[in-house]
C-alpha atoms as a PDB file:
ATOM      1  CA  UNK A   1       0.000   0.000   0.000  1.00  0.00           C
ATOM      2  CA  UNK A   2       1.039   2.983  -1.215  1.00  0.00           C
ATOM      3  CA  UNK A   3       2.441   5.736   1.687  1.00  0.00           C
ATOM      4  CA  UNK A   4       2.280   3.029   4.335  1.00  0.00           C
ATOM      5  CA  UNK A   5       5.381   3.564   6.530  1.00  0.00           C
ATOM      6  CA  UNK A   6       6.619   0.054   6.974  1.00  0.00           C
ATOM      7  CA  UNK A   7       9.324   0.947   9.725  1.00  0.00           C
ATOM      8  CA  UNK A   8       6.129   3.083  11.751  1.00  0.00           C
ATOM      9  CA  UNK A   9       3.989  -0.106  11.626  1.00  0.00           C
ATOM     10  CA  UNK A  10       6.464  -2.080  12.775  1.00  0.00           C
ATOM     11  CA  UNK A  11       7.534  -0.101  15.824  1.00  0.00           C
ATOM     12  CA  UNK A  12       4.212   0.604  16.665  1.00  0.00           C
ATOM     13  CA  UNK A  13       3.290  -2.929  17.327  1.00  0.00           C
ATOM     14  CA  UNK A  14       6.623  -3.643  19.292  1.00  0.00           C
ATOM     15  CA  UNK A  15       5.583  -1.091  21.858  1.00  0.00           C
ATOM     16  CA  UNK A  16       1.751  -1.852  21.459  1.00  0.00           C
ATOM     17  CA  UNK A  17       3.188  -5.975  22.631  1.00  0.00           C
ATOM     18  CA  UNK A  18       5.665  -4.465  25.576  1.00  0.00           C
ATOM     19  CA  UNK A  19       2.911  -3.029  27.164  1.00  0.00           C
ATOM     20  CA  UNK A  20       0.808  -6.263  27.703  1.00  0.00           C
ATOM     21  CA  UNK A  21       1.631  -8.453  30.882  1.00  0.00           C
ATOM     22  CA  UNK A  22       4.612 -10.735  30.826  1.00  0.00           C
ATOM     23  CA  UNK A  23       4.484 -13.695  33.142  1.00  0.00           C
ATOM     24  CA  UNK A  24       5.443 -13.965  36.282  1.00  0.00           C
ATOM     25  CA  UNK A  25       9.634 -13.463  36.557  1.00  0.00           C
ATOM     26  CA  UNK A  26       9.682 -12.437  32.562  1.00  0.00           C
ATOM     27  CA  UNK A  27      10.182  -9.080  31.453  1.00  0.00           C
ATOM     28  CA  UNK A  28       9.390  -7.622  27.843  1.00  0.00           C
ATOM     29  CA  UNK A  29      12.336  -5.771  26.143  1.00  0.00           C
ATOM     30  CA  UNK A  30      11.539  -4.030  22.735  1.00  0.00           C
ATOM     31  CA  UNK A  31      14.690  -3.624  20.819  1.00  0.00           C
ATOM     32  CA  UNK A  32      13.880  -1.492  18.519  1.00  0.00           C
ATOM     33  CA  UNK A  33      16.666  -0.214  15.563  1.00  0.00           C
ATOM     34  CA  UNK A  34      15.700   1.613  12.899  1.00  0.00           C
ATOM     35  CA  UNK A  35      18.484   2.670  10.939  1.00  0.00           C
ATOM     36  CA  UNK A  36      19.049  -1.658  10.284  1.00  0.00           C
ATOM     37  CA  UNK A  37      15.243  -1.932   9.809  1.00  0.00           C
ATOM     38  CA  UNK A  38      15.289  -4.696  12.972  1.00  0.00           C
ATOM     39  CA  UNK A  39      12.102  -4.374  15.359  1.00  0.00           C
ATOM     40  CA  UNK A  40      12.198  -7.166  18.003  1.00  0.00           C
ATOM     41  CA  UNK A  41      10.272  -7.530  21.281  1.00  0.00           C
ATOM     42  CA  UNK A  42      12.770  -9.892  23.691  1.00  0.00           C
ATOM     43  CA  UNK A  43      11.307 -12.264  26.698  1.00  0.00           C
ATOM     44  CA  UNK A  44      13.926 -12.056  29.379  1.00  0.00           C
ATOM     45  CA  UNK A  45      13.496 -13.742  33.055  1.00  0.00           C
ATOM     46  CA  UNK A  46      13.241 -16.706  34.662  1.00  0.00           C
ATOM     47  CA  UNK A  47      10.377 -19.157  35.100  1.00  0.00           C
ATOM     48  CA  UNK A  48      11.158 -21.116  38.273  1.00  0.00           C
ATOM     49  CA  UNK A  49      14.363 -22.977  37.266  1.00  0.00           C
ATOM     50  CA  UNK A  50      13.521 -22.373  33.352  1.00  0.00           C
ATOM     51  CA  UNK A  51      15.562 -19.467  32.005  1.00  0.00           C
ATOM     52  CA  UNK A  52      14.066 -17.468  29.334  1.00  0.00           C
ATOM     53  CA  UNK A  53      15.715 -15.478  26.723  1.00  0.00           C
ATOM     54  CA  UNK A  54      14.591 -14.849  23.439  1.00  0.00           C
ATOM     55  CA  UNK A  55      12.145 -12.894  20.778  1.00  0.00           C
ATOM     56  CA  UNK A  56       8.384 -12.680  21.172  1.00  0.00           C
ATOM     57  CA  UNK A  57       8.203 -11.164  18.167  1.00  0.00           C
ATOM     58  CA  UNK A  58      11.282 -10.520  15.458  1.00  0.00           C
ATOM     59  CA  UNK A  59      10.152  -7.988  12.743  1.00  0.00           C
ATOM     60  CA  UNK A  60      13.021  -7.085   9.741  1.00  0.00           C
ATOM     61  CA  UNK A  61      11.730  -3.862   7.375  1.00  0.00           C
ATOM     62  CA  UNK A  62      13.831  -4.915   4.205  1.00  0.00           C
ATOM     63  CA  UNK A  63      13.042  -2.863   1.120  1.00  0.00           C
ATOM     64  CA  UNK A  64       9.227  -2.619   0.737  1.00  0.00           C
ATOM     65  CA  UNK A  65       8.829  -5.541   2.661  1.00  0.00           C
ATOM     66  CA  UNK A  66       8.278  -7.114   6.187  1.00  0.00           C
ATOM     67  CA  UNK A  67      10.268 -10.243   7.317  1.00  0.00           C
ATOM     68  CA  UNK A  68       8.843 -11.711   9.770  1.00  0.00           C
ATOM     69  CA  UNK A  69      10.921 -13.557  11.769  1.00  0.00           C
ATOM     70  CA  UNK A  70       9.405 -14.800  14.285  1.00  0.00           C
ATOM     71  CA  UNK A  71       5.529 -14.441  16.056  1.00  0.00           C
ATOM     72  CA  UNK A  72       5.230 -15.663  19.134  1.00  0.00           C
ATOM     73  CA  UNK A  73       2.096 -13.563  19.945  1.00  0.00           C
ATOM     74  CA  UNK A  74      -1.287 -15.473  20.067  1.00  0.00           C
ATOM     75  CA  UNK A  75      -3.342 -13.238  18.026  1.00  0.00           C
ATOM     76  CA  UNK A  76      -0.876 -13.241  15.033  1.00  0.00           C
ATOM     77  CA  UNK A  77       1.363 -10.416  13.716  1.00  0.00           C
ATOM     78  CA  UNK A  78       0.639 -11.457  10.069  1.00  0.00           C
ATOM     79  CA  UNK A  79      -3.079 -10.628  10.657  1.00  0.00           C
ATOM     80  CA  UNK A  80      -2.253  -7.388  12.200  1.00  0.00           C
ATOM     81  CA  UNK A  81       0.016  -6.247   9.386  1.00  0.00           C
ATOM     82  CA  UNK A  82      -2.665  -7.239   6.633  1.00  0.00           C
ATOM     83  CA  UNK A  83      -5.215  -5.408   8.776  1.00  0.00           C
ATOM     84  CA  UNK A  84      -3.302  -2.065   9.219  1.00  0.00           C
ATOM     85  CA  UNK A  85      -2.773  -1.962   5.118  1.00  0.00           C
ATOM     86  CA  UNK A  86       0.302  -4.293   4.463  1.00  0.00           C
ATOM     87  CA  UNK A  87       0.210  -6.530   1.177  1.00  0.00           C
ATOM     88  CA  UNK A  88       0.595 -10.046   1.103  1.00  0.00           C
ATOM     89  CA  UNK A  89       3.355  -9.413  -1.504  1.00  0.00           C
ATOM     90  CA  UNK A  90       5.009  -7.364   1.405  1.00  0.00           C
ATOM     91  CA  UNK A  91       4.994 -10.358   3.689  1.00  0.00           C
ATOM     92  CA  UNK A  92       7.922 -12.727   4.451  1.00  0.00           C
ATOM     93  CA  UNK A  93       7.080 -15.477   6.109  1.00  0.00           C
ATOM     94  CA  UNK A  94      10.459 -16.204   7.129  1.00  0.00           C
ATOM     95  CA  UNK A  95      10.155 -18.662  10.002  1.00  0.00           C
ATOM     96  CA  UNK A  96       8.990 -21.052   6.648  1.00  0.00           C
ATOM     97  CA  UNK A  97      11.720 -22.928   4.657  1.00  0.00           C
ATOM     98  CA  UNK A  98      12.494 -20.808   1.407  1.00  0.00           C
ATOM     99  CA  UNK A  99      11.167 -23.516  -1.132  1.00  0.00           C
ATOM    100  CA  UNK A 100       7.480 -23.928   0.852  1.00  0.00           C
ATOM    101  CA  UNK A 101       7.081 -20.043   0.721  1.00  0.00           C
ATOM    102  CA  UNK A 102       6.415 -20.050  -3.337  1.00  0.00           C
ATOM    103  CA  UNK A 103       3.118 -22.194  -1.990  1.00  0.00           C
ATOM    104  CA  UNK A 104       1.256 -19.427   0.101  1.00  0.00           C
ATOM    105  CA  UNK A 105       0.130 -16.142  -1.091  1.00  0.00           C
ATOM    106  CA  UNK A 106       2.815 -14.443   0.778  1.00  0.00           C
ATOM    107  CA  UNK A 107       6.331 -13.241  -0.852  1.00  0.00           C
ATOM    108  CA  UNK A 108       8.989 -15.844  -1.514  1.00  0.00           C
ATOM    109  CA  UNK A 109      11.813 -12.943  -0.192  1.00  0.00           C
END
């Protein structure tokens, strides 16, 4: 979509996810870097003896296009992004292998 600022969008729902509740001994940590296009929201803690450390959500603004990384979010980052004006054809589904991506509506890279 024409005039859609991809690297807005994406910030917007880093800090829209670090405001929800993290479990118990977990804290959210938005990296956020926009000159490298990288938007990430981090789960750092501890869960009784269970350390955690790693992205929630990993968003990468490459070109006119969104790789996403990862989605660890229930309601779905993809369905966000298509709701708020992103294209299909601006998706990366990059958690997929490269050769299964040519089989979903979604870009290839």
């Amino acid at each position: 979509m024409e005039g859609l600022n991809l690297h807005h969008l994406c910030r917007q729902i880093i800090e829209k996810y670090a405001l929800e509740p993290a479990p118990e001994g977990v804290e959210l940590r938005p990296l956020i870097d926009e000159v490298h296009g990288e938007y990430s929201l981090f789960m750092v803690g501890w869960q009784g003896a269970r350390r955690i450390h790693g992205p929630m959500i990993h968003l990468e603004v490459r070109g006119d296009k969104i790789w996403v990384q990862s989605d660890g979010t229930p309601e779905g980052v993809v369905d966000e992004l298509l709701e708020a004006g992103v294209e299909e054809k601006q998706l990366v589904l990059a958690w997929q292998h490269p050769f299964k991506r040519q089989f979903t509506p979604y870009a290839v890279s």
